[in-house]
PDB file of N, CA and C in Angstrom:
ATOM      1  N   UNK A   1      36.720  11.178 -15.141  1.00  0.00           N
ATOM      2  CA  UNK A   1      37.998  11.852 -15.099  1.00  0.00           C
ATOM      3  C   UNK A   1      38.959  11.131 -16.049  1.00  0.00           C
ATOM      4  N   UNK A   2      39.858  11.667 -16.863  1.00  0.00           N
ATOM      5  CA  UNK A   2      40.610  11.403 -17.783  1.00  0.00           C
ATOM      6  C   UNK A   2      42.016  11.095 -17.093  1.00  0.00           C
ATOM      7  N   UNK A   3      43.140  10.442 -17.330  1.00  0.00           N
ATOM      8  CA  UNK A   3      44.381  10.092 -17.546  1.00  0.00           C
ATOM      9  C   UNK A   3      44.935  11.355 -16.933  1.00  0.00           C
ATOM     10  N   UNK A   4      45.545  12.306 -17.781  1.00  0.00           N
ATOM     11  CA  UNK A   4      45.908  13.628 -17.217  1.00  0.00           C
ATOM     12  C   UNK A   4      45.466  14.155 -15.967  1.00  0.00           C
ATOM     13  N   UNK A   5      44.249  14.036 -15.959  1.00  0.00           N
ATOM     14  CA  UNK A   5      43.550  15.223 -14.762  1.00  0.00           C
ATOM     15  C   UNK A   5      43.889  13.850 -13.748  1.00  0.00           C
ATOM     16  N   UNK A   6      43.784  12.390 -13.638  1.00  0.00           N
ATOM     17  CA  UNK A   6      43.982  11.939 -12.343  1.00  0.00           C
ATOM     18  C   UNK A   6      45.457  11.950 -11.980  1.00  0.00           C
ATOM     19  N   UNK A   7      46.556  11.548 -12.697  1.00  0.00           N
ATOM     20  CA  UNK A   7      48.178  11.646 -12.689  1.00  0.00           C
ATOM     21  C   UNK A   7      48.120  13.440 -11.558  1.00  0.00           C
ATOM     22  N   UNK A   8      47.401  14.381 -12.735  1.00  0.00           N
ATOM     23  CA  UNK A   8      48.306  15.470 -11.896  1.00  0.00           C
ATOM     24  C   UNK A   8      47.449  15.983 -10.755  1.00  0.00           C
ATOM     25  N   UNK A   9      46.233  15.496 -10.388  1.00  0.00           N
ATOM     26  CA  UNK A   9      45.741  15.673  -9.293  1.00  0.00           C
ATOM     27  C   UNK A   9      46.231  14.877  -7.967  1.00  0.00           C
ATOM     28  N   UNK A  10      46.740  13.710  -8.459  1.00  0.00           N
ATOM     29  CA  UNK A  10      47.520  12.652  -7.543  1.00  0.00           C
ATOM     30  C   UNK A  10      48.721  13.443  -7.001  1.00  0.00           C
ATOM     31  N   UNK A  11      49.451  13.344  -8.310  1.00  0.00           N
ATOM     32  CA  UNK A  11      51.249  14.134  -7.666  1.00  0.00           C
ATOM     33  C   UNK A  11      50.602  15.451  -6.861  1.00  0.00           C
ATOM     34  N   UNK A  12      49.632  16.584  -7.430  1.00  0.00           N
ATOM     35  CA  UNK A  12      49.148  17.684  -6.553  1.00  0.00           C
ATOM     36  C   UNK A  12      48.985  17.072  -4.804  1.00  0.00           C
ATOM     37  N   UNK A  13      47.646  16.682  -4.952  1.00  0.00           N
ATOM     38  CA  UNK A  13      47.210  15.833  -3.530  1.00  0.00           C
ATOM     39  C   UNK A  13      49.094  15.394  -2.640  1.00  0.00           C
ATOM     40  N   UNK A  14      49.560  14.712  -3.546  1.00  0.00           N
ATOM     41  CA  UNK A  14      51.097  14.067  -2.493  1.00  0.00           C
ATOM     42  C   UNK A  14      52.107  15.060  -2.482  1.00  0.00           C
ATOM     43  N   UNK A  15      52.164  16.583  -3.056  1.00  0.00           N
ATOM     44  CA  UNK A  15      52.555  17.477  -2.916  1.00  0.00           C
ATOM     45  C   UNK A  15      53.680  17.228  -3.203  1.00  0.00           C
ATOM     46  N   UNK A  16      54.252  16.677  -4.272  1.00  0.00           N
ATOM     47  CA  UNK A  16      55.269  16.466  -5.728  1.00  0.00           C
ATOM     48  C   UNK A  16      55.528  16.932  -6.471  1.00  0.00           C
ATOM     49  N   UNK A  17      56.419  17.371  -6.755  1.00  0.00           N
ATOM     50  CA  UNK A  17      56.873  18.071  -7.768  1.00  0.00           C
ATOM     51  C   UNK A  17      56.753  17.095  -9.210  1.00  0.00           C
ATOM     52  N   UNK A  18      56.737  17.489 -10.355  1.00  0.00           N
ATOM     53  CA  UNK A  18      57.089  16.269 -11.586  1.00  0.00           C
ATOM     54  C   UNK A  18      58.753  15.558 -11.521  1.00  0.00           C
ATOM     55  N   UNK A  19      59.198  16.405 -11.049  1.00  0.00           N
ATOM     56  CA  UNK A  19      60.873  15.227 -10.444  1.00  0.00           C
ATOM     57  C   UNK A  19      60.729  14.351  -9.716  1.00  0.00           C
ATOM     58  N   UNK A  20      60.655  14.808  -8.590  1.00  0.00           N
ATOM     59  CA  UNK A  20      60.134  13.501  -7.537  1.00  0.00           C
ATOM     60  C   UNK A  20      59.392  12.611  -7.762  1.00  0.00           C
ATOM     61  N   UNK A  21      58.089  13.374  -8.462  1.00  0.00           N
ATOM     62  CA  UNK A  21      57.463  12.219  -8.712  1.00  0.00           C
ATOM     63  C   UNK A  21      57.892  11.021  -9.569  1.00  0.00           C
ATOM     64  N   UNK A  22      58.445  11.465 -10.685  1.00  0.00           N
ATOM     65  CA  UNK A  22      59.484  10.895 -11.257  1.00  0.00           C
ATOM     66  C   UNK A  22      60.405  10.093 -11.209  1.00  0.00           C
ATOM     67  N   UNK A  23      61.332  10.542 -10.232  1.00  0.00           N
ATOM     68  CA  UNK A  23      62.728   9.809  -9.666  1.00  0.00           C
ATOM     69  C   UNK A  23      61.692   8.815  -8.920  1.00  0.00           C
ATOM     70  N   UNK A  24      60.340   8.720  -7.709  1.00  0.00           N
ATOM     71  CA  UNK A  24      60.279   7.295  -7.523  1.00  0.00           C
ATOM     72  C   UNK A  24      59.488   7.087  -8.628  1.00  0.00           C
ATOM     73  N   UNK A  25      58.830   6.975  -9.626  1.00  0.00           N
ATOM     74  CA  UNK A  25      57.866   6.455 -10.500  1.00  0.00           C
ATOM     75  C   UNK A  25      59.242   5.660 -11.588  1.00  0.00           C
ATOM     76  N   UNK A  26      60.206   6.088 -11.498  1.00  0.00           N
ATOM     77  CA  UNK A  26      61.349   5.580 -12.560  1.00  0.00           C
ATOM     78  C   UNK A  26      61.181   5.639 -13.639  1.00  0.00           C
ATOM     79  N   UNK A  27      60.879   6.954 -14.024  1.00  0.00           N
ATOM     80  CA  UNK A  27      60.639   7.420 -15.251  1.00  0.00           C
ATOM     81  C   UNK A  27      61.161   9.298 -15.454  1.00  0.00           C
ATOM     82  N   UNK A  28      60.975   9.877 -16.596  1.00  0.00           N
ATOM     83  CA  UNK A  28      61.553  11.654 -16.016  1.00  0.00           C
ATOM     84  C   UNK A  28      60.623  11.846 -16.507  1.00  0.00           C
ATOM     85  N   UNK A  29      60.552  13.545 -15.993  1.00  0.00           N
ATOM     86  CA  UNK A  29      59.934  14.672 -15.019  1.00  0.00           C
ATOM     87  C   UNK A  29      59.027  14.987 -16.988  1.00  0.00           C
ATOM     88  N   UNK A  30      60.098  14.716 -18.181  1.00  0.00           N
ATOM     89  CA  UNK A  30      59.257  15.564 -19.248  1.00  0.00           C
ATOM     90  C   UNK A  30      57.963  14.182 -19.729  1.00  0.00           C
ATOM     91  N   UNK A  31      58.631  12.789 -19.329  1.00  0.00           N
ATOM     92  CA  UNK A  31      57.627  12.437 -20.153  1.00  0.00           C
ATOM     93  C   UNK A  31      56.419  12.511 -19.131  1.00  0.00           C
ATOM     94  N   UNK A  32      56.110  12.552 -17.462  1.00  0.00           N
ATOM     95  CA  UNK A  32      55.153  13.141 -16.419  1.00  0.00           C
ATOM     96  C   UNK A  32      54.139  14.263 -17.413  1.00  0.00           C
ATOM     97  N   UNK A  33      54.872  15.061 -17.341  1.00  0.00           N
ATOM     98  CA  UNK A  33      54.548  17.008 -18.217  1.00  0.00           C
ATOM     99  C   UNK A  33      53.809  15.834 -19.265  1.00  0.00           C
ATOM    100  N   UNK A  34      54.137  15.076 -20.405  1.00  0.00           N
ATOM    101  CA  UNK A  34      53.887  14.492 -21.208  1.00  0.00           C
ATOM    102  C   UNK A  34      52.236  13.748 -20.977  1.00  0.00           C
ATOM    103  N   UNK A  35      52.320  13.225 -20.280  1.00  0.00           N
ATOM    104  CA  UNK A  35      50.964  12.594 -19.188  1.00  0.00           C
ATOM    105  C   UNK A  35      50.232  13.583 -18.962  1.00  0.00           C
ATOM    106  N   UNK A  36      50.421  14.418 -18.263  1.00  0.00           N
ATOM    107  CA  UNK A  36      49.518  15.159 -17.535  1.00  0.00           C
ATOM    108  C   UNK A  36      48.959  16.475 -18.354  1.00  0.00           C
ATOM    109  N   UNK A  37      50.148  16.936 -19.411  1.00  0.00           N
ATOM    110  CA  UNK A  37      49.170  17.291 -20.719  1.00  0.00           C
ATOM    111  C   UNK A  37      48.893  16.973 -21.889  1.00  0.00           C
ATOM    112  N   UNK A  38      48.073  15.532 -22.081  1.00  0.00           N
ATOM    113  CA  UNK A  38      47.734  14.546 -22.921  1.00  0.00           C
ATOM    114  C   UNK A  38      48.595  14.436 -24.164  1.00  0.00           C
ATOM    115  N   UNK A  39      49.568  14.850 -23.910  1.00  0.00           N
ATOM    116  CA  UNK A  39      50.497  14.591 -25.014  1.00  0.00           C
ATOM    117  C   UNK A  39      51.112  13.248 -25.377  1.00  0.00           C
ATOM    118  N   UNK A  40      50.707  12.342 -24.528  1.00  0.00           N
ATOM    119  CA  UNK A  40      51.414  11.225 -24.415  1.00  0.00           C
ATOM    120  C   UNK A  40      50.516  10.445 -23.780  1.00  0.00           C
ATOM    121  N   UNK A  41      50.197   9.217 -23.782  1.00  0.00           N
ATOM    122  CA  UNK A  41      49.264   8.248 -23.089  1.00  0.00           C
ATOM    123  C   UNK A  41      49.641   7.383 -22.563  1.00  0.00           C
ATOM    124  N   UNK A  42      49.772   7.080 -21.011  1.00  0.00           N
ATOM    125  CA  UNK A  42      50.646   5.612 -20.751  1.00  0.00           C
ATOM    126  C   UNK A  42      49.484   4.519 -20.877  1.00  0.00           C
ATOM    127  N   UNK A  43      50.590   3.393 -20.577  1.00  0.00           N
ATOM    128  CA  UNK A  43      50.174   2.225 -20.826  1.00  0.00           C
ATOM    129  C   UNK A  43      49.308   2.110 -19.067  1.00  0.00           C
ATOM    130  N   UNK A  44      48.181   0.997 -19.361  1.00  0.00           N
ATOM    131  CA  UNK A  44      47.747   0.881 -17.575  1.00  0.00           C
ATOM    132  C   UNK A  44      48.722   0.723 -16.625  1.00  0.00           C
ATOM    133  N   UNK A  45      49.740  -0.125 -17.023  1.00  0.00           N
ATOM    134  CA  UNK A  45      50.739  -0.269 -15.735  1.00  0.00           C
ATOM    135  C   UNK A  45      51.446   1.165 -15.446  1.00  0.00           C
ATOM    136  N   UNK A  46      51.980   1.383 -16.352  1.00  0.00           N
ATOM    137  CA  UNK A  46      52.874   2.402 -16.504  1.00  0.00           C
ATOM    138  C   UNK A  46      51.651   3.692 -15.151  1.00  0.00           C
ATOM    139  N   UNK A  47      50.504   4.165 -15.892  1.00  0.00           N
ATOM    140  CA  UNK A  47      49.566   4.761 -15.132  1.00  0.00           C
ATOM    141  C   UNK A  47      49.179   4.334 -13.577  1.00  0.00           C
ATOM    142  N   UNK A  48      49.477   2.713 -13.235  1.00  0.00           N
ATOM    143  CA  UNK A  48      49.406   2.543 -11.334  1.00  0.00           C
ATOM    144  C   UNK A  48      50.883   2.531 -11.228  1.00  0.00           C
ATOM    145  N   UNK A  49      52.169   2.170 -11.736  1.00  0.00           N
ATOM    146  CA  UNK A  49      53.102   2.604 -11.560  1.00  0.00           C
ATOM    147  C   UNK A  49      53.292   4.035 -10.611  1.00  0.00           C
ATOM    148  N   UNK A  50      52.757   4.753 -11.654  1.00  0.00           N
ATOM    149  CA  UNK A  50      52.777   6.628 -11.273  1.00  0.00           C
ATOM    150  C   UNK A  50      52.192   6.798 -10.234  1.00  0.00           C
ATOM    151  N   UNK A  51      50.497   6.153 -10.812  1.00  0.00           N
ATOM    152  CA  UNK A  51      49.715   6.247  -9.271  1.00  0.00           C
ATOM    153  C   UNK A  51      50.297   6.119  -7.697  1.00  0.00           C
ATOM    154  N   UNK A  52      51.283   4.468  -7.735  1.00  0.00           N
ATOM    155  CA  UNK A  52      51.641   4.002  -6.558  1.00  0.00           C
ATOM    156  C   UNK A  52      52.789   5.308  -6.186  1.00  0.00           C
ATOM    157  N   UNK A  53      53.407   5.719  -6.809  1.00  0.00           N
ATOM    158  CA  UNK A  53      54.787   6.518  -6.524  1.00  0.00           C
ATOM    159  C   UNK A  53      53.863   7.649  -5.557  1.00  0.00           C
ATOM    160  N   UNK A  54      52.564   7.935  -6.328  1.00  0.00           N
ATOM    161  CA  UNK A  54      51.828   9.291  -5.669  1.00  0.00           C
ATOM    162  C   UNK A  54      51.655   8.693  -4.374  1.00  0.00           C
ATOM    163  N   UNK A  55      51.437   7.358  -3.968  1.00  0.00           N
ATOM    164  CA  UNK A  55      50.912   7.003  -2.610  1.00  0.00           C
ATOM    165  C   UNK A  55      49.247   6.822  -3.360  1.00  0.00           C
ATOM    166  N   UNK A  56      49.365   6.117  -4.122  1.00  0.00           N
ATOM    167  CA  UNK A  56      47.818   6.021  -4.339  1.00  0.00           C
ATOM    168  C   UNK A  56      47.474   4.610  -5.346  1.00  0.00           C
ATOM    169  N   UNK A  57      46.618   3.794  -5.046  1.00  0.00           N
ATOM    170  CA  UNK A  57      46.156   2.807  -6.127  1.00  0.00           C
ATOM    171  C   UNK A  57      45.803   2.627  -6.901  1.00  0.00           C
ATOM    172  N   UNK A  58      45.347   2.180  -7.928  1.00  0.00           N
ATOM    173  CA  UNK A  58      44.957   1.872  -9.003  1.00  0.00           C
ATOM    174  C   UNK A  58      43.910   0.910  -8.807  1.00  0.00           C
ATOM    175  N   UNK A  59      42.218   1.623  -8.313  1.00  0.00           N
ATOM    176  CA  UNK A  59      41.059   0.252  -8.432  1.00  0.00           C
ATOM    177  C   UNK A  59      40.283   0.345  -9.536  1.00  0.00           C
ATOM    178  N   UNK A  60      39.936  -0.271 -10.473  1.00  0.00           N
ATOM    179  CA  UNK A  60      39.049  -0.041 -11.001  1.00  0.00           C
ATOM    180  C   UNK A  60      37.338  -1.531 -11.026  1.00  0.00           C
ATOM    181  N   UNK A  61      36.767  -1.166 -11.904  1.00  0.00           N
ATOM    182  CA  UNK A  61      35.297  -1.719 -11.328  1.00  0.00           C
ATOM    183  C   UNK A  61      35.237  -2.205 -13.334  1.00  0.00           C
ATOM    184  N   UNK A  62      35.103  -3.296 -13.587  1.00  0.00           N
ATOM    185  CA  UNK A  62      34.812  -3.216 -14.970  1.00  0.00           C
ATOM    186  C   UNK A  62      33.248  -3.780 -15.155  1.00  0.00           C
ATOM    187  N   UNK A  63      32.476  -3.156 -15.674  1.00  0.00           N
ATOM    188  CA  UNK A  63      30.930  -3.339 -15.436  1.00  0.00           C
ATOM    189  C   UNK A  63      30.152  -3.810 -16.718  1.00  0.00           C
ATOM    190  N   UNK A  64      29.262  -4.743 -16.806  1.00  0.00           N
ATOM    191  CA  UNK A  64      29.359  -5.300 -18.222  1.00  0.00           C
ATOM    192  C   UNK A  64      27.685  -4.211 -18.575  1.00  0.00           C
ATOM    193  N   UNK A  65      27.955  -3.805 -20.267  1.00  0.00           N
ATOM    194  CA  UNK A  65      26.800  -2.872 -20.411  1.00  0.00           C
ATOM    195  C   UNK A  65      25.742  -3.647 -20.793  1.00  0.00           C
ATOM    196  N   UNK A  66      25.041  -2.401 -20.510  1.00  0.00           N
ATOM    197  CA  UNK A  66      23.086  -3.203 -20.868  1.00  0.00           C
ATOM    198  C   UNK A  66      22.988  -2.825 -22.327  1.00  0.00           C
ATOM    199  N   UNK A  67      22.674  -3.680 -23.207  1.00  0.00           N
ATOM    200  CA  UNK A  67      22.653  -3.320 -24.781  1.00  0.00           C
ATOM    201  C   UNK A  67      21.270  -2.620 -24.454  1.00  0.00           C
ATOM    202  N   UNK A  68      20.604  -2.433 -25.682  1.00  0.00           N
ATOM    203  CA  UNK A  68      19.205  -2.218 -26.179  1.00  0.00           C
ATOM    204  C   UNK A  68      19.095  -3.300 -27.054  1.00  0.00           C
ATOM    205  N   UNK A  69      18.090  -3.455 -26.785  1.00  0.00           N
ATOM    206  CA  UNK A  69      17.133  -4.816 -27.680  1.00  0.00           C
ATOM    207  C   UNK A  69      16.803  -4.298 -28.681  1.00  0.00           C
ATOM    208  N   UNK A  70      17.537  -4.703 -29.715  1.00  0.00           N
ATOM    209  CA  UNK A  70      17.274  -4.467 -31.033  1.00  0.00           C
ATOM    210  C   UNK A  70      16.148  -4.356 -31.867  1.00  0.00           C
ATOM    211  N   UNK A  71      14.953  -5.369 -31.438  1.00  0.00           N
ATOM    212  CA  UNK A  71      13.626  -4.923 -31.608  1.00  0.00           C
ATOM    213  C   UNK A  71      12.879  -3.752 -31.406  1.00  0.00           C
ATOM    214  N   UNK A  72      13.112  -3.421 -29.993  1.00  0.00           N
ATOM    215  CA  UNK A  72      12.484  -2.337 -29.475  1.00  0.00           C
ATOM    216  C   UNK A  72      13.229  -0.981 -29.407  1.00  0.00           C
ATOM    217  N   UNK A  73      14.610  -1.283 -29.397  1.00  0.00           N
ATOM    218  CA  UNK A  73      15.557   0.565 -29.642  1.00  0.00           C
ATOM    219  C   UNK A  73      15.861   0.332 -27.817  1.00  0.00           C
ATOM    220  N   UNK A  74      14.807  -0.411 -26.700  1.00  0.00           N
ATOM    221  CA  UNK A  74      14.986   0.369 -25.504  1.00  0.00           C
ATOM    222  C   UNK A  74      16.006  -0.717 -24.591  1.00  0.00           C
ATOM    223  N   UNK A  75      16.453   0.142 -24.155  1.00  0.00           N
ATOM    224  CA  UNK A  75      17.915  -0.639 -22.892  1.00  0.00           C
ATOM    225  C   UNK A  75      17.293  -1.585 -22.289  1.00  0.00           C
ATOM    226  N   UNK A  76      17.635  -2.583 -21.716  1.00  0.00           N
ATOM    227  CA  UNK A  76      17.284  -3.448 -20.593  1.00  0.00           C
ATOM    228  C   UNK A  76      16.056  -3.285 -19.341  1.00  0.00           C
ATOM    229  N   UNK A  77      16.718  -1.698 -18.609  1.00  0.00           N
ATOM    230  CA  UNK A  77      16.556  -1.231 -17.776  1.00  0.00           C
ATOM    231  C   UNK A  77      15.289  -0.675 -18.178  1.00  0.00           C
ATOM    232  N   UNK A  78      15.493   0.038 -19.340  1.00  0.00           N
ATOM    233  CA  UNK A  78      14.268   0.881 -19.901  1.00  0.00           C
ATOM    234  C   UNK A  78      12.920   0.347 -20.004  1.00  0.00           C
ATOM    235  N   UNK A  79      13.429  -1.164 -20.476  1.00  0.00           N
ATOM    236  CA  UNK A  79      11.887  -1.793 -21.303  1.00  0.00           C
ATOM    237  C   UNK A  79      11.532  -2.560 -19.605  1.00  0.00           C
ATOM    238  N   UNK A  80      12.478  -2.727 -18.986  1.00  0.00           N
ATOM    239  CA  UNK A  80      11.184  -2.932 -17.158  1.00  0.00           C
ATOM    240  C   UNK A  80      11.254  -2.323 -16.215  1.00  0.00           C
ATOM    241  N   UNK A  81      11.571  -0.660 -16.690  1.00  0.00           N
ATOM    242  CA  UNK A  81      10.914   0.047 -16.329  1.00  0.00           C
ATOM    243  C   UNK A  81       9.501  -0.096 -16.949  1.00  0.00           C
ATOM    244  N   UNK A  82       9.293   0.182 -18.063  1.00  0.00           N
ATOM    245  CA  UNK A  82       8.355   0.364 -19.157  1.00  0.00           C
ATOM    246  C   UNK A  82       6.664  -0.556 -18.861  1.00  0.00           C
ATOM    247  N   UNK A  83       7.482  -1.856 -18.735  1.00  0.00           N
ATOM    248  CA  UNK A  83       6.720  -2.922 -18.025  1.00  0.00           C
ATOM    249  C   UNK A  83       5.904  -2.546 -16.787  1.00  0.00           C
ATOM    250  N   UNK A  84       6.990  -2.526 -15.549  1.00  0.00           N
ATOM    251  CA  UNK A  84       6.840  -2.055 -14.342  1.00  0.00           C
ATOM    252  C   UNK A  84       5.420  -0.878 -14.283  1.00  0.00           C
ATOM    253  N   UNK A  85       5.686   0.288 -15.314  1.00  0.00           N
ATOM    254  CA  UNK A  85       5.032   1.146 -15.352  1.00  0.00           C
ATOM    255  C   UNK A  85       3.440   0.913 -15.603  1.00  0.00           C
ATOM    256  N   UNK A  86       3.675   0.112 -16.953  1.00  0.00           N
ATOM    257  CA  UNK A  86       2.074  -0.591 -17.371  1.00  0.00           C
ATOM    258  C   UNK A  86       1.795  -1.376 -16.123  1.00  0.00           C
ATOM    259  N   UNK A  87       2.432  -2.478 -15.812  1.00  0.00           N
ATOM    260  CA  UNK A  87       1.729  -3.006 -14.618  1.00  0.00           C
ATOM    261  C   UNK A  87       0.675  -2.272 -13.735  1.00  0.00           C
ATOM    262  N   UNK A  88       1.426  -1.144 -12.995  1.00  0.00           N
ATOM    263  CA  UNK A  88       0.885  -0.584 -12.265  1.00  0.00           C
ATOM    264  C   UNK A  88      -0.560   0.508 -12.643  1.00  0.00           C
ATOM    265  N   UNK A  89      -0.775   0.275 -13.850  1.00  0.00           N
ATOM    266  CA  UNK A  89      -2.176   1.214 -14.580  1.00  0.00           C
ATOM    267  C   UNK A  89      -2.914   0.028 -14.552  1.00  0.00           C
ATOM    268  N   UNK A  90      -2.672  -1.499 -14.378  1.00  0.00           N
ATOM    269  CA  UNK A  90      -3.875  -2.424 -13.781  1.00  0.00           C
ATOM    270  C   UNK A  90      -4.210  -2.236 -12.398  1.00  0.00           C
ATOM    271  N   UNK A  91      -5.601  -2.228 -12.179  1.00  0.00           N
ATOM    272  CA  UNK A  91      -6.163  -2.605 -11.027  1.00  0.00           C
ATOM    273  C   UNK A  91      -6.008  -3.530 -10.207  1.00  0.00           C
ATOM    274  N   UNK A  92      -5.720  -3.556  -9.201  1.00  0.00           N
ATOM    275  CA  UNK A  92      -5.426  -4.639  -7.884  1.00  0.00           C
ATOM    276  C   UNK A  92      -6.385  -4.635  -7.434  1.00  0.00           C
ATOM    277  N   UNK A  93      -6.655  -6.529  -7.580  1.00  0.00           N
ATOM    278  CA  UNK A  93      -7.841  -7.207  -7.258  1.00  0.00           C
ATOM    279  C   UNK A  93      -7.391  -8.442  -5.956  1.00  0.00           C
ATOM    280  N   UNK A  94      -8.300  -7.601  -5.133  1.00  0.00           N
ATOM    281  CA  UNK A  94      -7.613  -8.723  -3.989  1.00  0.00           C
ATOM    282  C   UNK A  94      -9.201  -8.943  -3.403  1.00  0.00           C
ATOM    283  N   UNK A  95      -9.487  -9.926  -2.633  1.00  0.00           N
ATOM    284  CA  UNK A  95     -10.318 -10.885  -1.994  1.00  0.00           C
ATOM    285  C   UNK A  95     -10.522 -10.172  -0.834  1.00  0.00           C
ATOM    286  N   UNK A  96     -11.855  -9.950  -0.347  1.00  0.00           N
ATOM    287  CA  UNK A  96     -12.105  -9.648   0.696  1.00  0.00           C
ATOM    288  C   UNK A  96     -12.314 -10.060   2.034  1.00  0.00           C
ATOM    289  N   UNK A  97     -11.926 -11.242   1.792  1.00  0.00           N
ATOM    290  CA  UNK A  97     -11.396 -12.474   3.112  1.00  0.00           C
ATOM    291  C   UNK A  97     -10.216 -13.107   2.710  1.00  0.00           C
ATOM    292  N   UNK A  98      -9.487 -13.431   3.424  1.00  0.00           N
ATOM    293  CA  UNK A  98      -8.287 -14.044   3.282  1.00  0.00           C
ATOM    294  C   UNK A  98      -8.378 -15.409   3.404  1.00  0.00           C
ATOM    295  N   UNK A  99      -8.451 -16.193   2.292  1.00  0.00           N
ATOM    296  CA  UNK A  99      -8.301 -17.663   2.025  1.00  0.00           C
ATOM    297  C   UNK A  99      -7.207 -18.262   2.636  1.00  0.00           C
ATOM    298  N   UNK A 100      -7.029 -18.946   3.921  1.00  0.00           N
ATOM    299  CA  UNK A 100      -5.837 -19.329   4.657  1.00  0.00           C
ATOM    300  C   UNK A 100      -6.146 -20.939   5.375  1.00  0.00           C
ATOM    301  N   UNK A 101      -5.568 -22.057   5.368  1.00  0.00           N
ATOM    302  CA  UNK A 101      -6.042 -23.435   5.995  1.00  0.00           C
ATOM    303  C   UNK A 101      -5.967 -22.668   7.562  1.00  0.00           C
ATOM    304  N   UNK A 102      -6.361 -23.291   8.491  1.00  0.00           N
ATOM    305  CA  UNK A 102      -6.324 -23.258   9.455  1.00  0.00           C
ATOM    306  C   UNK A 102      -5.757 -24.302  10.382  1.00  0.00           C
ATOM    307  N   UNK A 103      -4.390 -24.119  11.098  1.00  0.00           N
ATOM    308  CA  UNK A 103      -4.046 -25.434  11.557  1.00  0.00           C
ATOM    309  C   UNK A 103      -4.022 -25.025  13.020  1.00  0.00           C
ATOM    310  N   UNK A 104      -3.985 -26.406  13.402  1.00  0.00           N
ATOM    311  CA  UNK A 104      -4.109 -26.463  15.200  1.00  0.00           C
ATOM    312  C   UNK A 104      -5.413 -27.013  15.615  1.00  0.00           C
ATOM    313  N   UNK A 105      -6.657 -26.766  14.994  1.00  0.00           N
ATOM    314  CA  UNK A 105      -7.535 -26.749  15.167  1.00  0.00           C
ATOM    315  C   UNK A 105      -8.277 -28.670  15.375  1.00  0.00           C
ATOM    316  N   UNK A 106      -8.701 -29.205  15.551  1.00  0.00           N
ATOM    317  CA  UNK A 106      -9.170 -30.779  15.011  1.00  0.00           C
ATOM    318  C   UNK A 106      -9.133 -31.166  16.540  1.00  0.00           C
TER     319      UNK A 106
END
């Protein structure tokens, strides 16, 4: 979701007019209109400013990306998957008795 669409879904949801919202956000009603049809871009504060006036917060999550390995073209994720996948086209070789010490016993 973009800038615009969250501002005027907020003031919508708190059932605001662009004045009100305004008069508490401490800012006017054209540069709101301004926001909410991308005519104008606030700054982050300025944007939980607005938010808080709606009755609403400002969380966000900042998530660090998975490059691709330049060798191979494939993402992080991709190449163990990739791995993962071959693994599993080997055969599982397991022992038909279970090799275990035995304690208690003596």
């Amino acid at each position: 979701m973009d800038a615009p669409t969250i501002l005027r879904s907020a003031r919508r949801e708190a059932r605001l007019t662009l004045r009100e919202l305004a008069d508490r956000a401490g800012t006017s009603h054209a540069t709101l209109s301004a926001y909410e049809h991308a005519a104008k871009t606030p700054t982050i504060d300025t944007f939980a400013r607005v938010l808080r006036a709606a009755g609403y917060v400002l969380d966000g999550t900042l998530t660090r990306r998975i490059e691709a390995d330049p060798r191979t073209g494939l993402a992080r994720g991709d190449e163990l998957a990739a791995v993962l996948e071959l693994a599993a086209q080997f055969p599982a070789r397991h022992d038909a008795e279970l090799r275990a010490p035995v304690f208690g016993r003596g």
